[in-house]
Protein backbone atom coordinates (compact mmCIF):
# COMPACT_ATOMS: atom_id res chain seq x y z
CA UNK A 1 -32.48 -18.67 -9.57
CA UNK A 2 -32.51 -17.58 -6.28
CA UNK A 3 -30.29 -19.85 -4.71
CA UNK A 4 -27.59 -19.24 -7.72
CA UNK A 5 -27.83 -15.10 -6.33
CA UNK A 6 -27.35 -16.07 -3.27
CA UNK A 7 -24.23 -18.25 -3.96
CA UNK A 8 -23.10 -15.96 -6.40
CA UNK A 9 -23.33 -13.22 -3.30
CA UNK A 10 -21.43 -15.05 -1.17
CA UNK A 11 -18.97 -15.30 -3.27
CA UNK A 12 -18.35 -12.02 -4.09
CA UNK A 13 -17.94 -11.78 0.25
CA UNK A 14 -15.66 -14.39 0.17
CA UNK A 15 -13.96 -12.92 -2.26
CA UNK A 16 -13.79 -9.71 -0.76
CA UNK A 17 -12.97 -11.29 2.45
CA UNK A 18 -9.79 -12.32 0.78
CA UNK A 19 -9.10 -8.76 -0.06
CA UNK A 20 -8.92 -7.67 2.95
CA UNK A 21 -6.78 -9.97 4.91
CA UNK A 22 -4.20 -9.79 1.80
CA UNK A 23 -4.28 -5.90 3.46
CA UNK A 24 -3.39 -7.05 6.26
CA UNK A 25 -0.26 -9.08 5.31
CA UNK A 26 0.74 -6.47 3.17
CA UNK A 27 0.11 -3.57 5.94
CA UNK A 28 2.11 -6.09 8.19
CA UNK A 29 5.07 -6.14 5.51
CA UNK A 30 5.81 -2.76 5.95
CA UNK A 31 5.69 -2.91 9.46
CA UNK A 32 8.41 -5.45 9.60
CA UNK A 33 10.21 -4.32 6.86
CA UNK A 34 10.35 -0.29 8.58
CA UNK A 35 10.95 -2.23 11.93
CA UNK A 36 14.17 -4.32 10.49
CA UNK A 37 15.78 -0.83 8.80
CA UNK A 38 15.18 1.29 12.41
CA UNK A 39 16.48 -1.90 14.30
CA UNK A 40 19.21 -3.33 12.17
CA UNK A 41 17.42 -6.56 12.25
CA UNK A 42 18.56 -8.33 8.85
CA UNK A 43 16.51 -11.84 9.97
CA UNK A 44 13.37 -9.85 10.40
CA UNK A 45 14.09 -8.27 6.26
CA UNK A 46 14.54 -11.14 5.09
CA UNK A 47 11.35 -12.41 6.70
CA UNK A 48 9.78 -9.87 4.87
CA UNK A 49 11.27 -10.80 1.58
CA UNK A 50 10.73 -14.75 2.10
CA UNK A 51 6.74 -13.63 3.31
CA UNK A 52 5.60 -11.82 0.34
CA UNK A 53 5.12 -15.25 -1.66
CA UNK A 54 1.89 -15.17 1.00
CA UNK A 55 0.83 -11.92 -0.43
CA UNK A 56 1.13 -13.16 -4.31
CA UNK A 57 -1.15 -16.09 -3.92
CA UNK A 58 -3.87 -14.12 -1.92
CA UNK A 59 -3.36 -11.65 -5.21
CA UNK A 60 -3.67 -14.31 -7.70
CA UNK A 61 -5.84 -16.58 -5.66
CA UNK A 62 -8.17 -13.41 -6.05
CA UNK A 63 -8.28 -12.57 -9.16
CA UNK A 64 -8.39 -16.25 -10.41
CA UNK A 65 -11.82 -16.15 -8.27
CA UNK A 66 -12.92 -12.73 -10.19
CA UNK A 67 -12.10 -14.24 -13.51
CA UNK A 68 -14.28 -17.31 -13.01
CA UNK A 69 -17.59 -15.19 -11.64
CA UNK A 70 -17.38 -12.88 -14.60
CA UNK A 71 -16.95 -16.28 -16.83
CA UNK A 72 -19.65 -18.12 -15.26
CA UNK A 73 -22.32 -15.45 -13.33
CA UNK A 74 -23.46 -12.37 -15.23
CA UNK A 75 -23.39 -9.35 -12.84
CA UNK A 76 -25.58 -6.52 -12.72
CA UNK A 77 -24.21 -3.48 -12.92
CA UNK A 78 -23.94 -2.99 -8.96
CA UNK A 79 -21.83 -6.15 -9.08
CA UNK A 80 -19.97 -5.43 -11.81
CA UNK A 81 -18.85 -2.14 -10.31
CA UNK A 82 -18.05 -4.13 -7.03
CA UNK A 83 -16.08 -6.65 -8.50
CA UNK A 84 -13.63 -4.17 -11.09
CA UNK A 85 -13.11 -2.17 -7.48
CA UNK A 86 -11.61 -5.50 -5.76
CA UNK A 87 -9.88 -6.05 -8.55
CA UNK A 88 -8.54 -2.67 -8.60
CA UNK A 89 -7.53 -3.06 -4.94
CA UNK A 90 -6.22 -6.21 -5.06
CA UNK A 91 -3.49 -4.79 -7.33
CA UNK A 92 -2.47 -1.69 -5.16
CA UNK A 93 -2.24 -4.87 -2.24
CA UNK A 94 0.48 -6.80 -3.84
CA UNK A 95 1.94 -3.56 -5.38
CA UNK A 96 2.61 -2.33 -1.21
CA UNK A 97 3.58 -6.13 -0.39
CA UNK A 98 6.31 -5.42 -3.48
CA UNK A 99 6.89 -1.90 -1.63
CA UNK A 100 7.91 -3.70 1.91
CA UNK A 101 10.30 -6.36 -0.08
CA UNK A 102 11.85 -2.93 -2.10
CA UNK A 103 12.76 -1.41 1.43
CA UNK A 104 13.69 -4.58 2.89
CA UNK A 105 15.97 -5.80 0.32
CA UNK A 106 17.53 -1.86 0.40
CA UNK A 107 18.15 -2.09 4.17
CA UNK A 108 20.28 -4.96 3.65
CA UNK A 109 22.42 -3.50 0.87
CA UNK A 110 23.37 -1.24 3.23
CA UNK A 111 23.05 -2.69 6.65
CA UNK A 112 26.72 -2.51 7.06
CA UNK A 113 27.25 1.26 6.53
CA UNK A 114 26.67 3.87 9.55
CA UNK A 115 23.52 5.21 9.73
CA UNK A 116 21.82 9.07 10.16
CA UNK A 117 19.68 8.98 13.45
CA UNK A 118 17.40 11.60 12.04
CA UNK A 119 17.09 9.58 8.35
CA UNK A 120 15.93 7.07 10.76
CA UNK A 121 13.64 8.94 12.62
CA UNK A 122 11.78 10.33 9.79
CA UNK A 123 11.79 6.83 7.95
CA UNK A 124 10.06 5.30 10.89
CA UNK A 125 7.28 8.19 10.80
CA UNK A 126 6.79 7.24 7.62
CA UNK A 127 6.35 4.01 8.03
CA UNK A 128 3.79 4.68 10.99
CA UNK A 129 1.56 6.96 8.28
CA UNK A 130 1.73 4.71 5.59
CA UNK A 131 0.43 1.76 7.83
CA UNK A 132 -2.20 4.21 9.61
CA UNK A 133 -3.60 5.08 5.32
CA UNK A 134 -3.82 1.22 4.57
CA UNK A 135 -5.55 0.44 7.61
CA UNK A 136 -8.05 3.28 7.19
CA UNK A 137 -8.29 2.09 2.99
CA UNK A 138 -9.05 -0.93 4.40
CA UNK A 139 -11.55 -0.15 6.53
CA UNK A 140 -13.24 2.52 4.10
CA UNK A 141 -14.39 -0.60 2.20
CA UNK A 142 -14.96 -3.32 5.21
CA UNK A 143 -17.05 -0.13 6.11
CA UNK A 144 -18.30 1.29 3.10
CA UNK A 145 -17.36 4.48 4.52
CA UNK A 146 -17.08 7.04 1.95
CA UNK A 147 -16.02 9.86 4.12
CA UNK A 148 -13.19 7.56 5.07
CA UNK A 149 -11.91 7.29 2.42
CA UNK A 150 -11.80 10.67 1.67
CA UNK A 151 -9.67 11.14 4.45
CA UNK A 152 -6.74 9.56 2.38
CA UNK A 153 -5.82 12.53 0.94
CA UNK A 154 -5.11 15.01 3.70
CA UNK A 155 -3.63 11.54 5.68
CA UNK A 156 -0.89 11.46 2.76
CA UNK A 157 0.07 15.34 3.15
CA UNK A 158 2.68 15.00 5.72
CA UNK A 159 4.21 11.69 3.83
CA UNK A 160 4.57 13.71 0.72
CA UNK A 161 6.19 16.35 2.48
CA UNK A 162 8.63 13.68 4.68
CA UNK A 163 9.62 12.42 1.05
CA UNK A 164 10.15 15.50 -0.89
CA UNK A 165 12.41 17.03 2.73
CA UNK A 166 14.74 13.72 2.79
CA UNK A 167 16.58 14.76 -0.07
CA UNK A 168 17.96 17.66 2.77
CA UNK A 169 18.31 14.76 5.20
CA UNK A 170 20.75 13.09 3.08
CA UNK A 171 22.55 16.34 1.77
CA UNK A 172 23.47 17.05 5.41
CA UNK A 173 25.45 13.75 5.01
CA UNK A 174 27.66 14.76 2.13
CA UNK A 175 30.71 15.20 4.05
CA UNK A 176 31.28 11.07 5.26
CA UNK A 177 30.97 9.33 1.46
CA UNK A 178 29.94 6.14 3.31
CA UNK A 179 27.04 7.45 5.65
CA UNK A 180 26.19 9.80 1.78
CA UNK A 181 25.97 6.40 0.22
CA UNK A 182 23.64 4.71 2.60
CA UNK A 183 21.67 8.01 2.94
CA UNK A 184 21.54 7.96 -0.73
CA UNK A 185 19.61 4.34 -0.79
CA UNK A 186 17.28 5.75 2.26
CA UNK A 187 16.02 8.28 -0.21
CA UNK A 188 14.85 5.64 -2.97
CA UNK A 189 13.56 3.88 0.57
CA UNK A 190 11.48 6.76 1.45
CA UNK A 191 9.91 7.05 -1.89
CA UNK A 192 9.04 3.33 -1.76
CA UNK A 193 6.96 4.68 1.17
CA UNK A 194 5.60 7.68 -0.08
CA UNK A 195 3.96 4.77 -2.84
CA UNK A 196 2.48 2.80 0.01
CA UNK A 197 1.01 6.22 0.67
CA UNK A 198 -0.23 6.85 -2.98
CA UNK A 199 -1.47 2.94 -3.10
CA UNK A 200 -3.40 3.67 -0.40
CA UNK A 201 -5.31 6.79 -1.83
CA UNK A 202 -5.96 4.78 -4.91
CA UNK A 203 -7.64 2.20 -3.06
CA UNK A 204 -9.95 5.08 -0.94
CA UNK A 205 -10.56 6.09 -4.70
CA UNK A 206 -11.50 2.56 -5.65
CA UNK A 207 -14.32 2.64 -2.88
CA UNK A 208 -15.73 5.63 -3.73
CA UNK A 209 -16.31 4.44 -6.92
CA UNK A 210 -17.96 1.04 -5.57
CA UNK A 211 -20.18 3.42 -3.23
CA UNK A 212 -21.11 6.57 -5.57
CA UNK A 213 -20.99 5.27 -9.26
CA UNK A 214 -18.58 7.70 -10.51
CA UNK A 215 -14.63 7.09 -10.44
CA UNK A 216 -12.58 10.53 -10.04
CA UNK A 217 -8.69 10.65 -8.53
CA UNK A 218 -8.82 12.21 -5.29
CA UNK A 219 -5.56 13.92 -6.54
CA UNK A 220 -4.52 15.40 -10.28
CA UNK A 221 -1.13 15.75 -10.68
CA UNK A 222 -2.02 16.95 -14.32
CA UNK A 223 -4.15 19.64 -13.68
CA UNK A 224 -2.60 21.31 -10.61
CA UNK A 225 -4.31 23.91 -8.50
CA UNK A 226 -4.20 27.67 -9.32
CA UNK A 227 -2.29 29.21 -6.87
């Protein structure tokens, strides 16, 4: 019986392991993908696009492996709580690898049409955030870190605020139709970001549940603050 825990353990690290570097190629996605829209590189999108078949298996590979331990092992309720976490996670992981095709595949319906310097400029900071909140997700649970991942939250402030202020960005191109059309597809770009950024936050949610027992969004959009 022993031996079975132990391999069932091991599993369930090997599984996790999996988690983590399907992060990493989706954290790496978005990084190319923000890299080809500031650069004009079309190669390096399409890269992206082409890649994300890497970040599909890893999601299916995993939870093909979760499936079979919950047919074949019968976790306690520690185990139980980490496994529905990685599976949890694993989702918002291919949901950021879709994220980085989104942008990637809106860069190049566009790539021919002049650009807004300052669009760009706030697109890229974006980018930079949204990679700095998976990264620190990530490491929340390689960690088991649960003031980490409370950091989510106050790390997705200024992404929010980027988002909701491009709409002003791309007003300010209203009077050149072809630079309003391009800015136009930046803003549904931006918002593919500001997702990576909510992704994120779910997955620093998904660990504190794993670490403290009790699941509770870090943010309630339906039950706003008083003010």
């Amino acid at each position: 019986m022993g031996g079975t825990r132990q391999a069932f353990h091991e599993e369930l690290d090997s599984i996790e392991l999996e988690v983590l570097v399907e992060g990493e190629l989706a954290e790496r996605a978005i990084d190319r993908a923000v890299t080809a829209l500031v650069t004009g590189d079309a190669d390096l999108a399409r890269r992206v696009i082409a890649e994300d078949d890497a970040v599909d298996e890893r999601y299916l590979s995993v939870e093909r492996r979760i499936l079979e331990v919950l047919a074949l092992q019968t976790p306690v309720a520690g185990d139980l709580r980490r496994l529905s976490a990685i599976l949890h996670i694993n989702l918002h992981l291919e949901r950021i690898g879709d994220q980085a095709v989104n942008a990637a595949k809106i860069f190049l319906s566009v790539r021919d049409l002049p650009a807004g310097t300052t669009v760009l400029s706030h697109l890229n900071e974006m980018g930079d955030m949204v990679r700095a909140m998976i990264r620190t997700a990530l490491a929340s649970l390689r960690d088991r870190d649960l003031e980490l991942a409370l950091t989510l939250t106050v790390m997705d402030d200024p992404v929010d605020r980027l988002n909701m202020g491009m709409y002003r960005e791309v007003a300010a191109l209203a009077s050149d139709p072809q630079m309003l059309e391009w800015g136009l597809r930046m803003n549904v770009l931006a918002r593919q970001l500001e997702r990576v950024g909510d992704n994120a936050v779910d997955i620093g949610e998904q660990v504190a549940f794993l670490l403290t027992g009790e699941f509770r969004e870090f943010t309630d959009a339906s039950h706003p603050e008083a003010r």
